[in-house]
N, C-alpha and C. Protein backbone atom coordinates (compact mmCIF):
# COMPACT_ATOMS: atom_id res chain seq x y z
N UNK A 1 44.35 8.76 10.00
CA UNK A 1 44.54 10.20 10.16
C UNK A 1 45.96 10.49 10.60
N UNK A 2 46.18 11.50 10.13
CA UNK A 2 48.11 12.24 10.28
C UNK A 2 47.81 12.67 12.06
N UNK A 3 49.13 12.55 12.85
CA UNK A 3 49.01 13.31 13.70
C UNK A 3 49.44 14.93 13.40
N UNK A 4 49.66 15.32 12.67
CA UNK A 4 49.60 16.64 12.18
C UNK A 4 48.50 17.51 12.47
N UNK A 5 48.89 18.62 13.19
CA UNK A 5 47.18 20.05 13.26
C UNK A 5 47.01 20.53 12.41
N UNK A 6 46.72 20.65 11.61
CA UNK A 6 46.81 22.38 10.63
C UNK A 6 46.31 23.43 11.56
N UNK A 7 46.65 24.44 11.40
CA UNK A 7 46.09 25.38 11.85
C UNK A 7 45.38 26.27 11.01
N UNK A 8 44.50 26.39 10.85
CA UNK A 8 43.05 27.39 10.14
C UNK A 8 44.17 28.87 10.09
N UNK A 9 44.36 29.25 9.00
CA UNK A 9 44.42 30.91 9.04
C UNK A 9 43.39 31.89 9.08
N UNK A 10 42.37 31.43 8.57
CA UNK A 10 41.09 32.21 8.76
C UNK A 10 40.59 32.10 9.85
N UNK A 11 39.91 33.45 10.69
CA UNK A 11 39.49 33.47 11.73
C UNK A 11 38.09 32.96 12.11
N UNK A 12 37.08 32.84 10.98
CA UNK A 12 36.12 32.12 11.02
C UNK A 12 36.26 30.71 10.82
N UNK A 13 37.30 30.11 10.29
CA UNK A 13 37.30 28.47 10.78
C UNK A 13 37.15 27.66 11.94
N UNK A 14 37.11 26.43 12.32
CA UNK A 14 37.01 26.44 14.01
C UNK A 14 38.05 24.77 13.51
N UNK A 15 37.67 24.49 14.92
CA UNK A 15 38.52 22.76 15.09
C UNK A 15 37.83 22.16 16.52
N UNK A 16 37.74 21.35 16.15
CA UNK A 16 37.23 20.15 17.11
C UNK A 16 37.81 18.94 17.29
N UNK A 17 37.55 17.83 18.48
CA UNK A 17 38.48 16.75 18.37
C UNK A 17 37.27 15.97 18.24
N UNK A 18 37.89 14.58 17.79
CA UNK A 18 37.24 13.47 17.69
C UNK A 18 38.06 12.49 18.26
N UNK A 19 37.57 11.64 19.08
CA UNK A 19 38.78 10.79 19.45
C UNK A 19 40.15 11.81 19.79
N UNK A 20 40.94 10.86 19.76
CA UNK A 20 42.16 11.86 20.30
C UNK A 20 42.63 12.73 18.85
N UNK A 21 41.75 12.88 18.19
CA UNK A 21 42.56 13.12 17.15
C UNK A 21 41.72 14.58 16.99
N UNK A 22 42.57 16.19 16.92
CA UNK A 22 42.45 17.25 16.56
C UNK A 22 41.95 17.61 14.78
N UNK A 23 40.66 17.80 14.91
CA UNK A 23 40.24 17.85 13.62
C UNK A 23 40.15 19.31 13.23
N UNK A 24 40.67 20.18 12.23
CA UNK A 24 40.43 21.65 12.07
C UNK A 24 39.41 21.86 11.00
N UNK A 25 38.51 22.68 10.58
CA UNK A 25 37.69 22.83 10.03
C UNK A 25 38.21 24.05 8.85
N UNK A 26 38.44 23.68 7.78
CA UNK A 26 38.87 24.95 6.98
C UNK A 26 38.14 24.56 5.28
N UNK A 27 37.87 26.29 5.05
CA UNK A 27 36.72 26.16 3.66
C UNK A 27 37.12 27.10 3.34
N UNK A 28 36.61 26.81 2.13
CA UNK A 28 36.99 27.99 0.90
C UNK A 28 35.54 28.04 0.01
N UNK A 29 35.14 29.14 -0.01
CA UNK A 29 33.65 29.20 -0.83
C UNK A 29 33.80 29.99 -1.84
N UNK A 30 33.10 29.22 -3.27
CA UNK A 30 32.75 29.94 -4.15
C UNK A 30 32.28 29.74 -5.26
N UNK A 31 31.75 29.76 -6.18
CA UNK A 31 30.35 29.54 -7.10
C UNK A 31 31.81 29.48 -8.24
N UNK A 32 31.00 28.07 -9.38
CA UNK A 32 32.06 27.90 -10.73
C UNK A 32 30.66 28.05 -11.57
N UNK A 33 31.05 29.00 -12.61
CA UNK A 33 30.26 29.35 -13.94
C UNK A 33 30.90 28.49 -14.89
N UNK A 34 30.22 27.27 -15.14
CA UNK A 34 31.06 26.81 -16.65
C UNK A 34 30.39 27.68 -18.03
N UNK A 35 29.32 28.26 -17.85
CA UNK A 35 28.91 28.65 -19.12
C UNK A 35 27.66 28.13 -19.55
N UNK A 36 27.59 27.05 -18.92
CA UNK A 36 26.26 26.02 -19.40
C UNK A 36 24.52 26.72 -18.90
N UNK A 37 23.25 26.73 -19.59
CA UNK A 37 22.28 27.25 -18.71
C UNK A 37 22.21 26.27 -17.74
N UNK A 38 21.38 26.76 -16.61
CA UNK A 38 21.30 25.74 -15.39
C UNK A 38 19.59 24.80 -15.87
N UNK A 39 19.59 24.04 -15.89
CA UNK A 39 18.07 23.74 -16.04
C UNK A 39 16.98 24.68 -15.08
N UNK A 40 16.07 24.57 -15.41
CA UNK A 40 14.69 25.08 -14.34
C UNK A 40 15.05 23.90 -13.15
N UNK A 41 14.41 23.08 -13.49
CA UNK A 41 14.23 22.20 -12.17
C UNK A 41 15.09 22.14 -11.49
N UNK A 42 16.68 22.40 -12.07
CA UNK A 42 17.75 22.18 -10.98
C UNK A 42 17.86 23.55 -10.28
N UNK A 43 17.39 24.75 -10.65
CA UNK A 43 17.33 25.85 -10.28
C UNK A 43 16.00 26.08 -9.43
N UNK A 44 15.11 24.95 -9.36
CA UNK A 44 14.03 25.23 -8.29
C UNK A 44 14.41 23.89 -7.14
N UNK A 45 14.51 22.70 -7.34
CA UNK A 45 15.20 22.31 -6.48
C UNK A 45 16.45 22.70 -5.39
N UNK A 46 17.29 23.08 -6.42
CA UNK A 46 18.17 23.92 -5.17
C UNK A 46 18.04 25.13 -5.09
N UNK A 47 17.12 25.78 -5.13
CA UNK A 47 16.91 27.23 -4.72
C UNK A 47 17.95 28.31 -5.11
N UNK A 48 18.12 28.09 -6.69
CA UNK A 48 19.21 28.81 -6.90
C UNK A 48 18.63 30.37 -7.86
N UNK A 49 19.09 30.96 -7.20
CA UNK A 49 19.18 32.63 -8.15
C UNK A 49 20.17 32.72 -8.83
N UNK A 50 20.30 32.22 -10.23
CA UNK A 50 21.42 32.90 -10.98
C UNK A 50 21.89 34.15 -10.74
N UNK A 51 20.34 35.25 -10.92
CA UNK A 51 20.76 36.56 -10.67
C UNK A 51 20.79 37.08 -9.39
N UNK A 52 21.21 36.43 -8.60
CA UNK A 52 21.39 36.90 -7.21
C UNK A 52 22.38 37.71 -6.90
N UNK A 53 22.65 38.61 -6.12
CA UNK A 53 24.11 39.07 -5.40
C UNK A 53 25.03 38.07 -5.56
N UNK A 54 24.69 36.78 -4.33
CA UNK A 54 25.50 36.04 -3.69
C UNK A 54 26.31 35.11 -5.06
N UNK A 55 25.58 34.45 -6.33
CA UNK A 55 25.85 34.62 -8.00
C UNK A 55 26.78 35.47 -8.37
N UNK A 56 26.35 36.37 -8.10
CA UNK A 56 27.18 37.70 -8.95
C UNK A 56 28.74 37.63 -8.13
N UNK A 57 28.38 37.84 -7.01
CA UNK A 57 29.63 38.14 -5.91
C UNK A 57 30.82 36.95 -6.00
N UNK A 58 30.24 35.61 -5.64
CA UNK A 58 31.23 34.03 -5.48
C UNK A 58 31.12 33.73 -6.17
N UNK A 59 30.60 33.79 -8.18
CA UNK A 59 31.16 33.31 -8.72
C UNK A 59 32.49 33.35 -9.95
N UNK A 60 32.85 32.78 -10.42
CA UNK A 60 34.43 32.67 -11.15
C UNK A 60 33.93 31.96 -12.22
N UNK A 61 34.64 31.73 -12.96
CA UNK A 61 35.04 31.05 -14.28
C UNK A 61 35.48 29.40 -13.80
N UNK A 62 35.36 28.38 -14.93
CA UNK A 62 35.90 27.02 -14.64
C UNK A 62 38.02 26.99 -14.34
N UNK A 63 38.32 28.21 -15.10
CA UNK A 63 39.88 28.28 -14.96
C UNK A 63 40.03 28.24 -13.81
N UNK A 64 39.64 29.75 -13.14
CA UNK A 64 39.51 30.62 -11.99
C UNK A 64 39.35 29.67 -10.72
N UNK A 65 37.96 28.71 -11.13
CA UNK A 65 37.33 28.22 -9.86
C UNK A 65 38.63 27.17 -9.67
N UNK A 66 39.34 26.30 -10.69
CA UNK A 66 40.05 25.12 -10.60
C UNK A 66 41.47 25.87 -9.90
N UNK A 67 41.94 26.52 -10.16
CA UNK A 67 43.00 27.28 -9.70
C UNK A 67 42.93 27.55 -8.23
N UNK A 68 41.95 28.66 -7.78
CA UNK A 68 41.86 28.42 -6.17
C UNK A 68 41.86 27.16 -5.49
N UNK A 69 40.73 25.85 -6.25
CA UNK A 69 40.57 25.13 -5.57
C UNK A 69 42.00 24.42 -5.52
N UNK A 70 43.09 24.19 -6.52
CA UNK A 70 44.42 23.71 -6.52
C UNK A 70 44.98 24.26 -5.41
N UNK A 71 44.68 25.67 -5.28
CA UNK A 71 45.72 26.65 -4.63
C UNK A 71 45.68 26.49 -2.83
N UNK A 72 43.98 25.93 -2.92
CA UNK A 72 43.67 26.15 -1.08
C UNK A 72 43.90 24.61 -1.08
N UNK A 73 43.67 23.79 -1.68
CA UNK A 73 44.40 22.29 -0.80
C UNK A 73 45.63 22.21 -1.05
N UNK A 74 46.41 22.52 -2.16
CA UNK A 74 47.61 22.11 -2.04
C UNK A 74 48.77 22.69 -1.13
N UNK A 75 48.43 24.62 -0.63
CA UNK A 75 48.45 24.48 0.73
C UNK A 75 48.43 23.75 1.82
N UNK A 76 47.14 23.19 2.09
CA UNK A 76 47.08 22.71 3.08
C UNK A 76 47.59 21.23 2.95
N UNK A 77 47.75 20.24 1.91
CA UNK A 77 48.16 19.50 2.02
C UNK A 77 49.78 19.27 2.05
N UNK A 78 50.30 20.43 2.18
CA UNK A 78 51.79 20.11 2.55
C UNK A 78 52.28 19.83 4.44
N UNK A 79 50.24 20.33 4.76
CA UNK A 79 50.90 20.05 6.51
C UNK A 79 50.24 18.64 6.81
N UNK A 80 49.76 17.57 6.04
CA UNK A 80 49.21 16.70 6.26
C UNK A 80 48.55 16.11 5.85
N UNK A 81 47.67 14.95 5.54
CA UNK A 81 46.93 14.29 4.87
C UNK A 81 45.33 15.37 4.78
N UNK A 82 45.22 14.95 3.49
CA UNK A 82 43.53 15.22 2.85
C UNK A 82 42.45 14.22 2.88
N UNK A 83 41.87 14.74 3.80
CA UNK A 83 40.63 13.40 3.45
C UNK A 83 39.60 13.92 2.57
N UNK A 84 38.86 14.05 1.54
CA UNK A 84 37.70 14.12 0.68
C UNK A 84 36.29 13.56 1.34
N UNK A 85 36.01 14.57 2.05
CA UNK A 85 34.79 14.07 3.05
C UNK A 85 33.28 14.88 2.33
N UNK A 86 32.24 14.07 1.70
CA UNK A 86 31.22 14.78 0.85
C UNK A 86 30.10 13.43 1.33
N UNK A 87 29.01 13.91 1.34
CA UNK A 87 27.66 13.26 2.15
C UNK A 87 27.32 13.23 0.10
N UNK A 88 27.60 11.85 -0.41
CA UNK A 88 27.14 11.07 -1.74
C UNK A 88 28.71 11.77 -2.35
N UNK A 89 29.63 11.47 -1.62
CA UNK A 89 31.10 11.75 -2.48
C UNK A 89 31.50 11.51 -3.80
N UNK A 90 30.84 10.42 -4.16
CA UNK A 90 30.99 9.76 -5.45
C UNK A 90 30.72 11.23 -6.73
N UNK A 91 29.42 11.62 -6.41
CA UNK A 91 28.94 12.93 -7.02
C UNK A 91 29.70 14.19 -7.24
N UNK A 92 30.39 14.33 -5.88
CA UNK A 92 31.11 15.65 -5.70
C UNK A 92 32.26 15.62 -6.05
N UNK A 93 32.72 14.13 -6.21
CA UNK A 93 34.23 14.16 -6.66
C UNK A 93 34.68 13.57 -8.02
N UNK A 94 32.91 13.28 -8.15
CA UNK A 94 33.07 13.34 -9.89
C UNK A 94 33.56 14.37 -10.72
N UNK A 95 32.54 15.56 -10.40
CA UNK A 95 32.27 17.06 -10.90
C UNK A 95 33.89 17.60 -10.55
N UNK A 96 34.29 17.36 -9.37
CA UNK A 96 35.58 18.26 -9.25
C UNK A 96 36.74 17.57 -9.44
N UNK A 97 36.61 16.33 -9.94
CA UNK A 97 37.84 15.54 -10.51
C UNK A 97 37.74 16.03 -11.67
N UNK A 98 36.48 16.11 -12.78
CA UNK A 98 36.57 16.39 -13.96
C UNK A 98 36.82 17.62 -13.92
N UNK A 99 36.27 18.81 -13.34
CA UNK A 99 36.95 20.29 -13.64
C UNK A 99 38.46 20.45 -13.35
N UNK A 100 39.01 19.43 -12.15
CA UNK A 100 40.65 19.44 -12.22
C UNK A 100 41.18 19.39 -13.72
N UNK A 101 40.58 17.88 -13.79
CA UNK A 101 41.28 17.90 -15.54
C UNK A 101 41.28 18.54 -16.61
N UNK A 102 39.73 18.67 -16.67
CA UNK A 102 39.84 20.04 -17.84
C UNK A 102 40.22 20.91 -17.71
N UNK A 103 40.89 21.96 -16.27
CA UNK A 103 41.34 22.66 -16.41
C UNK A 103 43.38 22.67 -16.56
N UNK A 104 43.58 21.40 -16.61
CA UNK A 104 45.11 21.18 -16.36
C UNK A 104 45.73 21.41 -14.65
N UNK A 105 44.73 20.80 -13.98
CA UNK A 105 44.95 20.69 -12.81
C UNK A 105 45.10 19.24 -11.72
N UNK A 106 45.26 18.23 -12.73
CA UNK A 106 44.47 16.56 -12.45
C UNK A 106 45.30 15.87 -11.36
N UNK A 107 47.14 16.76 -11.10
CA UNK A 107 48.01 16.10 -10.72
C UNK A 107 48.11 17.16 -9.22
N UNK A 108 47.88 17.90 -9.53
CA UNK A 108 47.76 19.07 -7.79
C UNK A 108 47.36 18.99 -6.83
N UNK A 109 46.60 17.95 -6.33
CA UNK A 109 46.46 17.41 -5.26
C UNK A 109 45.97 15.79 -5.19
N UNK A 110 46.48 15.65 -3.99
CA UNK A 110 46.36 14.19 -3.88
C UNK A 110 45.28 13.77 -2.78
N UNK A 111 44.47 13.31 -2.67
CA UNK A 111 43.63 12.85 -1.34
C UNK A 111 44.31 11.63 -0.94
N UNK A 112 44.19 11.40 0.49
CA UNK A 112 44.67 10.49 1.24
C UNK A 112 43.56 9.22 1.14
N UNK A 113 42.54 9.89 0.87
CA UNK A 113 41.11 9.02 1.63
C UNK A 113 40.16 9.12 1.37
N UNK A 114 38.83 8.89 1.15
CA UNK A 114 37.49 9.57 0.81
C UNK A 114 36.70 8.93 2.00
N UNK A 115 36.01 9.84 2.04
CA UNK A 115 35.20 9.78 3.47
C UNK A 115 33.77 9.99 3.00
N UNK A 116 32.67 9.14 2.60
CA UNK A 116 31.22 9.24 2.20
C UNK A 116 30.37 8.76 3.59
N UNK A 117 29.77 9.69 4.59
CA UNK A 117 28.95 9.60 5.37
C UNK A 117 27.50 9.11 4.93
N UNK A 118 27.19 9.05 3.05
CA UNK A 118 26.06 7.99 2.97
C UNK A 118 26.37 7.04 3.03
N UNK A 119 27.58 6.38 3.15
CA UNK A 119 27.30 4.96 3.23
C UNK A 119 27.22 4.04 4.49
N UNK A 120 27.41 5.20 5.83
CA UNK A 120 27.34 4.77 6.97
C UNK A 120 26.15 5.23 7.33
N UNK A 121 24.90 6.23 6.69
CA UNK A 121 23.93 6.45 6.95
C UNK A 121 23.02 5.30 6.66
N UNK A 122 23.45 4.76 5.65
CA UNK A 122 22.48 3.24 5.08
C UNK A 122 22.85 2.25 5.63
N UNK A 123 24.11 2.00 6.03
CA UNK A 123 24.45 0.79 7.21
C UNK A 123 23.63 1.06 8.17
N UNK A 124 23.97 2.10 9.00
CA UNK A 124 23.14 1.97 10.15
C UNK A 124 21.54 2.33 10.35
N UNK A 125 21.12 2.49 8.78
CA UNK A 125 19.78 2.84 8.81
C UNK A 125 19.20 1.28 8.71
N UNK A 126 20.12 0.53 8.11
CA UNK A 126 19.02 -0.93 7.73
C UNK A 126 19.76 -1.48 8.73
N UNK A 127 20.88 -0.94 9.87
CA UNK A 127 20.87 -2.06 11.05
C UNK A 127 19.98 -1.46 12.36
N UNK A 128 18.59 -0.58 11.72
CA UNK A 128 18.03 0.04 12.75
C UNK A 128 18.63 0.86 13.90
N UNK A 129 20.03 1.33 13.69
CA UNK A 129 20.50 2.48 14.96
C UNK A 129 19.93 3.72 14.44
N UNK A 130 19.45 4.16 14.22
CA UNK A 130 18.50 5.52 14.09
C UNK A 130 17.51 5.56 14.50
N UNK A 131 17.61 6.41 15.53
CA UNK A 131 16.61 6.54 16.57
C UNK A 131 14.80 6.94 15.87
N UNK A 132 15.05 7.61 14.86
CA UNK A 132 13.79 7.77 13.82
C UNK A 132 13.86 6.76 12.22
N UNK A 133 13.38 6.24 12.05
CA UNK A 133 13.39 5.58 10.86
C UNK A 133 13.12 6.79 9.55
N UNK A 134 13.65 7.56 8.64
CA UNK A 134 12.94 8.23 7.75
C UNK A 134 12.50 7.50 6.36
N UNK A 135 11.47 7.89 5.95
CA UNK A 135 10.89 7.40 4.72
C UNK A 135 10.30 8.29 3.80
N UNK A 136 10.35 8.57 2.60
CA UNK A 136 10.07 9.04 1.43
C UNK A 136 9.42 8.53 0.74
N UNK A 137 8.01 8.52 0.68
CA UNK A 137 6.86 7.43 -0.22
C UNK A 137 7.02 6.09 0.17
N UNK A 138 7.10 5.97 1.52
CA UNK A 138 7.45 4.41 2.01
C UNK A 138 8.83 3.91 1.90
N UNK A 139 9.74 4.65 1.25
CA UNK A 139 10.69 3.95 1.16
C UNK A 139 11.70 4.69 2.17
N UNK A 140 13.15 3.76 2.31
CA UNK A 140 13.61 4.11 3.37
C UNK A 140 14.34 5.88 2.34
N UNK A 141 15.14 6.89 3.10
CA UNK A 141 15.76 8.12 2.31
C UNK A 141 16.70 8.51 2.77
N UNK A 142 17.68 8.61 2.08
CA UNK A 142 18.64 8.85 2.69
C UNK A 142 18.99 10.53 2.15
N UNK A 143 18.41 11.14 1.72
CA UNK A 143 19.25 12.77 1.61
C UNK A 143 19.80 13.05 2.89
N UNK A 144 20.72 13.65 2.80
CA UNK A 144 21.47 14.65 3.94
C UNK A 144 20.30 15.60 4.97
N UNK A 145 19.39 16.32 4.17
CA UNK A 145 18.94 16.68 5.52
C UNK A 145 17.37 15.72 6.04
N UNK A 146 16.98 14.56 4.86
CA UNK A 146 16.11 14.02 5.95
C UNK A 146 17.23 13.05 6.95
N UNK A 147 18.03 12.59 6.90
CA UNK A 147 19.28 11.86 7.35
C UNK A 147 19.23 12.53 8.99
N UNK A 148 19.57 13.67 8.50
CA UNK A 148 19.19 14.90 10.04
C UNK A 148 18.09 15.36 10.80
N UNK A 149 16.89 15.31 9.84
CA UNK A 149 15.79 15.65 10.45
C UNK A 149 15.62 14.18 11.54
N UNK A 150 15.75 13.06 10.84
CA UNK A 150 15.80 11.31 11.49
C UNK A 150 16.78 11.58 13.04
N UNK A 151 17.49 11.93 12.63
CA UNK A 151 18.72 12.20 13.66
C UNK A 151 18.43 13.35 14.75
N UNK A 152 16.88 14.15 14.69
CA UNK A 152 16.71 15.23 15.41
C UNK A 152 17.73 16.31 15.22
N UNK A 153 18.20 16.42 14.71
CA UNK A 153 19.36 17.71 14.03
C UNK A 153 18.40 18.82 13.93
N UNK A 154 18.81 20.00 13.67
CA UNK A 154 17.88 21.39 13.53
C UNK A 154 18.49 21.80 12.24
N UNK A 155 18.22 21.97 11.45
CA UNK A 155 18.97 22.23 9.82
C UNK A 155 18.99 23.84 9.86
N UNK A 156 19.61 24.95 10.46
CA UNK A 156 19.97 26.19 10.08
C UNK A 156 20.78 26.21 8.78
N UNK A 157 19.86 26.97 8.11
CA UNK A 157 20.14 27.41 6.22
C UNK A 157 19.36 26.50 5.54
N UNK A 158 19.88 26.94 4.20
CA UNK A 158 19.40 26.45 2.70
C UNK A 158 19.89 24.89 2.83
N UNK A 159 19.25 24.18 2.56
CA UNK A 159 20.56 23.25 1.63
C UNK A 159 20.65 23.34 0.59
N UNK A 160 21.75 22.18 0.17
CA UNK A 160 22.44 22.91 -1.55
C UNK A 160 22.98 24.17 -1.25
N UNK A 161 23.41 23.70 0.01
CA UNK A 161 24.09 25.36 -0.24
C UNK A 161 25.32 25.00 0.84
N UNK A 162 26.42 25.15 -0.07
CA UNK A 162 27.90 24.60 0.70
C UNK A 162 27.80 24.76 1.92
N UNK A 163 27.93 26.08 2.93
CA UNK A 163 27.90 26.31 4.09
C UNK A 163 26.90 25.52 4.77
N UNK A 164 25.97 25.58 4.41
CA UNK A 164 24.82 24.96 5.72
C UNK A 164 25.00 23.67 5.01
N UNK A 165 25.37 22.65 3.81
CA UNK A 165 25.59 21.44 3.45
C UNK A 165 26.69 21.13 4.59
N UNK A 166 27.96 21.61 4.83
CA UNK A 166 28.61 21.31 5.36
C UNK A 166 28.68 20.93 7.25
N UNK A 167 27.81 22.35 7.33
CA UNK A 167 27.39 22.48 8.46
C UNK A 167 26.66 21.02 9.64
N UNK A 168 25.95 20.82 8.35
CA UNK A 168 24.63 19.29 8.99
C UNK A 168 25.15 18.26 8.11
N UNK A 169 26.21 18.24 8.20
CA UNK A 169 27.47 16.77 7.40
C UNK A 169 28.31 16.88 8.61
N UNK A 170 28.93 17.86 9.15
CA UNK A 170 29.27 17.69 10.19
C UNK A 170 29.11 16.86 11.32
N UNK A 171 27.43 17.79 11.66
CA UNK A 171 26.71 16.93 12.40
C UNK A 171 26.24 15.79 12.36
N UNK A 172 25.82 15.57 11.14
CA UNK A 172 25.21 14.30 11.25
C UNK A 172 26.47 13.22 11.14
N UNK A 173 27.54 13.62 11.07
CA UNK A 173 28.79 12.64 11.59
C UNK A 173 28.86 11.94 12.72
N UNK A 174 28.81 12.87 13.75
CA UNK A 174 29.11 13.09 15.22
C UNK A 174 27.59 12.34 15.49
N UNK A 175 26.53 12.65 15.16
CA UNK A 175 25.64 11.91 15.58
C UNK A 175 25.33 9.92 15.44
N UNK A 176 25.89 10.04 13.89
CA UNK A 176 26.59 8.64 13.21
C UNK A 176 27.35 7.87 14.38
N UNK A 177 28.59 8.44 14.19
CA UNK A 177 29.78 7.93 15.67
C UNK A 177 29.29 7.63 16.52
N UNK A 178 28.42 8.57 17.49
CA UNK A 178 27.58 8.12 18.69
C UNK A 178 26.89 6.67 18.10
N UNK A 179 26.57 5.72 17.38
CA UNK A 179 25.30 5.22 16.92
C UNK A 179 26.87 3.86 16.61
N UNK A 180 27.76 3.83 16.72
CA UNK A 180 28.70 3.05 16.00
C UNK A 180 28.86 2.00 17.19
């Protein structure tokens, strides 16, 4: 990690430390329409309303969405390193590596690091530091919020849903660390 702060311009961002090190919390939200239908099942699994307000309101186009997202890290990465922190990262930075490219965006930011909190959820789930064992048809599970429910976490919001995803990724970090 940079000793560098950023400082959040938005007033709803926050910052916390970890170790000696000043961590700031800064997001940018908003829904990408490529055009494609959504399946049913992926639309009942994540509880999604196409025709919703919150649809209508945050979302953009694949240009649109790649452009902000260029626009809010490469900001911020002129005050310091980027870490790419996503609970199954591999997934999330598939989808938004490929919309970089297709949109002519592939070279605009750089990550320092990738940071996947499943893979320290499965270390320390099969070295037994989790105070609850969770299981899914007998088997051990690792989703993000049984990960939390295991961890006694309280899941306020949806999941699949950036804000409260982020929210109990947070946490279940800090709970991780404790367990290290």
């Amino acid at each position: 990690m940079s000793n560098k702060t950023i400082k959040p311009n938005n007033p709803g961002n926050s910052s916390y430390t970890v170790g000696r090190e000043k961590i700031d919390e800064i997001s940018v939200s908003f829904l990408v329409e490529d055009g494609r239908k959504i399946p049913e099942v992926v639309l009942r699994i994540n509880k999604i309303d196409p025709y919703s307000k919150e649809w209508a309101d945050k979302s953009v186009n694949k240009k649109e969405g790649a452009k902000r997202l260029a626009e809010f890290l490469s900001d911020y990465s002129k005050l310091g390193e980027i870490i790419f922190c996503a609970y199954n990262a591999k997934f999330d930075y598939s989808f938004l590596s490929s919309l970089m490219i297709s949109q002519g965006y592939a070279n605009s930011v750089k990550f320092n690091g990738i940071f996947d909190p499943l893979f320290l959820s499965r270390t320390l789930t099969e070295d037994k530091k989790l105070v609850t064992k969770v299981k899914e048809n007998g088997k051990m599970c690792h989703k993000l919020g049984s990960i939390a429910e295991g961890l006694g976490l309280e899941i306020k919001g949806d999941l699949h849903r950036a804000s409260t995803d982020v929210s109990v990724l947070e946490n279940v970090v800090k709970k991780l660390r404790e367990r290290l």
